[in-house]
Protein backbone atom coordinates (compact mmCIF):
# COMPACT_ATOMS: atom_id res chain seq x y z
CA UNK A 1 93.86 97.97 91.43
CA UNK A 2 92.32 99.24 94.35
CA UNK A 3 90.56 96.32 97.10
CA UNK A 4 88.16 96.77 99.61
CA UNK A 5 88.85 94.87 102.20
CA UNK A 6 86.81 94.87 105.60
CA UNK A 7 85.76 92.21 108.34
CA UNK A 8 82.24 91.45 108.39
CA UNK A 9 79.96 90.02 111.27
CA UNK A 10 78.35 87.46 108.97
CA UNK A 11 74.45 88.21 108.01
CA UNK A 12 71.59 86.37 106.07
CA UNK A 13 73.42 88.03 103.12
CA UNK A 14 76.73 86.30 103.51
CA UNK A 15 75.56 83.26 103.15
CA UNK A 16 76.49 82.35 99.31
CA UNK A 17 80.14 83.96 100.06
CA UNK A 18 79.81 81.84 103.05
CA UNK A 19 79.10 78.61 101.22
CA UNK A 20 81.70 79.00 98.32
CA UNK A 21 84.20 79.82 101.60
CA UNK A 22 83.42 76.69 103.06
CA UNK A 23 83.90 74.74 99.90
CA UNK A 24 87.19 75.77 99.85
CA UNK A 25 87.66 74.26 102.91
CA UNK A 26 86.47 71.04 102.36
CA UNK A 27 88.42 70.76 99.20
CA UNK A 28 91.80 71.56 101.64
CA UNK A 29 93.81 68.59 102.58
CA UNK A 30 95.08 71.43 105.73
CA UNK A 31 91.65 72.05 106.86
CA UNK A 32 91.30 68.77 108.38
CA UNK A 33 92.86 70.58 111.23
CA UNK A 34 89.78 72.96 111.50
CA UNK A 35 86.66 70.93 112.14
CA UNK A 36 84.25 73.38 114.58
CA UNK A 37 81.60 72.78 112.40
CA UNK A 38 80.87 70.67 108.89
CA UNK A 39 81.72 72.66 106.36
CA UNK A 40 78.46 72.72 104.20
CA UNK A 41 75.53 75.39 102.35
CA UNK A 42 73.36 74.41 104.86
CA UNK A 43 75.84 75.08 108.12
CA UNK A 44 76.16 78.06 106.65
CA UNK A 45 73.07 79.36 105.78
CA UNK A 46 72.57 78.45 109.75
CA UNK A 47 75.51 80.73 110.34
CA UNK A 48 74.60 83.41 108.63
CA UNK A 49 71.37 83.46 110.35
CA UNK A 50 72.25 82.62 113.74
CA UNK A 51 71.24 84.89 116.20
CA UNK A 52 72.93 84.08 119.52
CA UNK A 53 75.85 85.46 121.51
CA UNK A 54 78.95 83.50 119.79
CA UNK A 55 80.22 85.58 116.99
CA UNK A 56 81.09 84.49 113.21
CA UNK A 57 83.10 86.71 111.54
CA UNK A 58 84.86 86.59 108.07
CA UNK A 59 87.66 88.83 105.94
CA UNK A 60 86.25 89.90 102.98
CA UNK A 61 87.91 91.11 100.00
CA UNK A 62 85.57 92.49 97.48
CA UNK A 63 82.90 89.64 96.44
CA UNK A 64 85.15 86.63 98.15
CA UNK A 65 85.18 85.73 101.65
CA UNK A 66 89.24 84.99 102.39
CA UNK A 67 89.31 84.08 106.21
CA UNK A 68 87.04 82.89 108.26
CA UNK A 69 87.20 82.92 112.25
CA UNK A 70 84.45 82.25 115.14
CA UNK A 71 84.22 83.12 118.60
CA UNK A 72 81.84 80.57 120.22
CA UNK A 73 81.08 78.80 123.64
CA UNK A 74 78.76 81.86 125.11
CA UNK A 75 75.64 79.34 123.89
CA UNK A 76 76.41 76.79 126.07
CA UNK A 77 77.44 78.72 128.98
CA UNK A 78 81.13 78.88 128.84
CA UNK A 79 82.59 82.18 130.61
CA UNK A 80 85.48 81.58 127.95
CA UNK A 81 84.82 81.28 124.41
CA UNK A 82 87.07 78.86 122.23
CA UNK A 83 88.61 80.66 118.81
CA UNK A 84 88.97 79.21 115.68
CA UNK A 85 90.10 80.39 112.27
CA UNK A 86 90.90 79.77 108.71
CA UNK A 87 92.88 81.70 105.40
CA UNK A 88 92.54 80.86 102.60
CA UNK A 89 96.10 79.52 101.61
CA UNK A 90 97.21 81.93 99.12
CA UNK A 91 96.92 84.49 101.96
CA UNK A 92 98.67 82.61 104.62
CA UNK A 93 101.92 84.18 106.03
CA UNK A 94 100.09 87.44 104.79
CA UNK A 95 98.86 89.05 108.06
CA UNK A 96 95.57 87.86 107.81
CA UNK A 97 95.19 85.40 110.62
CA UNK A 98 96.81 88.28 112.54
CA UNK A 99 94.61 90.61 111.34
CA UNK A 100 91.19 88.92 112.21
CA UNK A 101 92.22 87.27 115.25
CA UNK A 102 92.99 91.12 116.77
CA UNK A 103 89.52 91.68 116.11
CA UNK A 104 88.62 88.73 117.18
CA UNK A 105 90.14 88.83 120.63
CA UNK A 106 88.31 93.06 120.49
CA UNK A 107 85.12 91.61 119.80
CA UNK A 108 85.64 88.84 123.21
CA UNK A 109 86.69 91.62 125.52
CA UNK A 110 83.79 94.14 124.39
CA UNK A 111 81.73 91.48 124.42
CA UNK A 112 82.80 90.77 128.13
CA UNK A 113 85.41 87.93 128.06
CA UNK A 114 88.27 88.10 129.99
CA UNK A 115 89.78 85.02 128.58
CA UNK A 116 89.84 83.43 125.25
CA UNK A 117 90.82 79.44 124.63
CA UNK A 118 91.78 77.84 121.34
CA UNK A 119 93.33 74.61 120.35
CA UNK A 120 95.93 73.37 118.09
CA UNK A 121 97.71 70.38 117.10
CA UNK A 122 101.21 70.50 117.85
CA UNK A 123 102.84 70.01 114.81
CA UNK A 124 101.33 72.99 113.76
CA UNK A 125 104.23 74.89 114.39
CA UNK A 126 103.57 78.29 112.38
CA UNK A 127 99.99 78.32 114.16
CA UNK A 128 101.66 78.27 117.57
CA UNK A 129 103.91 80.97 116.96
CA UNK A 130 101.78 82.96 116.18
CA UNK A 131 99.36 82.33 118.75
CA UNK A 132 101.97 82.70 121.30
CA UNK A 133 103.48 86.50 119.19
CA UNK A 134 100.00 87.36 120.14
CA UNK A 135 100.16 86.35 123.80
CA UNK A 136 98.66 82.76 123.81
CA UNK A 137 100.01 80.72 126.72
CA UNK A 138 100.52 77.16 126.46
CA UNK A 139 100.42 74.26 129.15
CA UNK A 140 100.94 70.87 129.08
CA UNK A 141 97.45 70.20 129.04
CA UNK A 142 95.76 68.40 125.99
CA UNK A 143 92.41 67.67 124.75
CA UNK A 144 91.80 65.29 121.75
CA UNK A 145 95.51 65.19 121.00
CA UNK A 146 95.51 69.04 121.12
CA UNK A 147 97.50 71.69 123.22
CA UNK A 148 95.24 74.17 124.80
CA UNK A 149 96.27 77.96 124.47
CA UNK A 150 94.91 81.21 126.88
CA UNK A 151 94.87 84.11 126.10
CA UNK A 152 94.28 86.59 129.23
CA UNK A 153 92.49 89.78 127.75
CA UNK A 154 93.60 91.90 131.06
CA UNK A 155 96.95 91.41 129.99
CA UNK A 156 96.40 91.70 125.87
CA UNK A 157 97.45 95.35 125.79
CA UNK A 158 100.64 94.78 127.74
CA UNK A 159 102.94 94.60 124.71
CA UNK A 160 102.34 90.90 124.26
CA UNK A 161 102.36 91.98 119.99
């Protein structure tokens, strides 16, 4: 059986795979972990129509939207936009977080970052690693009970995978 497989900025025409994406995660007892945004048709109907300079992106497999990651903060004036991400769980340990973040931290530096933030909670041990395999660096800071990773973008190509 042969997949097609791609990442996809997401467009007005996402926005059903979008929808049946995000019911997935509302139905996960994990996801409560992942709250940028509710997780509703209408939120992302708005997605798939938004027009600014954060970026939505999503895995797609086929006719099914599998992972689901965002790049956001440019809006409000933030040098350094905040990452966040979701797989679906049957592809977790797969590659596929690894996969879209990549592009995700490509899309921030051609998009002019130099430095990308995310958060996680820290018994979210399998996150962390491999936030850090990817060159995340972690300090003792917190926010809402979260650590706070960095990623430095001059430094991404240095071997840091």
């Amino acid at each position: 059986m042969t997949v097609s497989l791609e990442i996809v900025h997401l467009r007005p025409g996402h926005a059903t795979l979008l929808a049946e994406l995000f019911a997935v995660i509302a139905a996960d007892q994990r996801s409560s972990r992942f709250h940028p945004h509710p997780f509703t048709q209408a939120e992302a109907a708005r997605i798939c129509s938004y027009r600014g300079n954060d970026r939505y992106l999503a895995l797609r497999a086929d006719d099914r939207l599998l992972a689901y990651g965002l790049l956001r903060g440019w809006d409000e004036g933030f040098a350094v936009p905040s990452l966040g991400i979701y797989v679906v769980p049957e592809l977790r340990g797969s590659g596929a977080a690894r996969l879209l973040m990549e592009h995700l931290h490509l899309t921030a530096r051609l998009s002019g970052a130099k430095q990308i933030r995310l958060k996680v909670y820290p018994d979210n041990i399998s996150a962390q690693r491999l936030y850090v395999s990817l060159g995340y660096r972690f300090s003792d800071r917190r926010e809402t009970d979260q650590l706070v990773g960095i990623l430095d973008l001059s430094h991404e190509s240095s071997g840091a995978h």
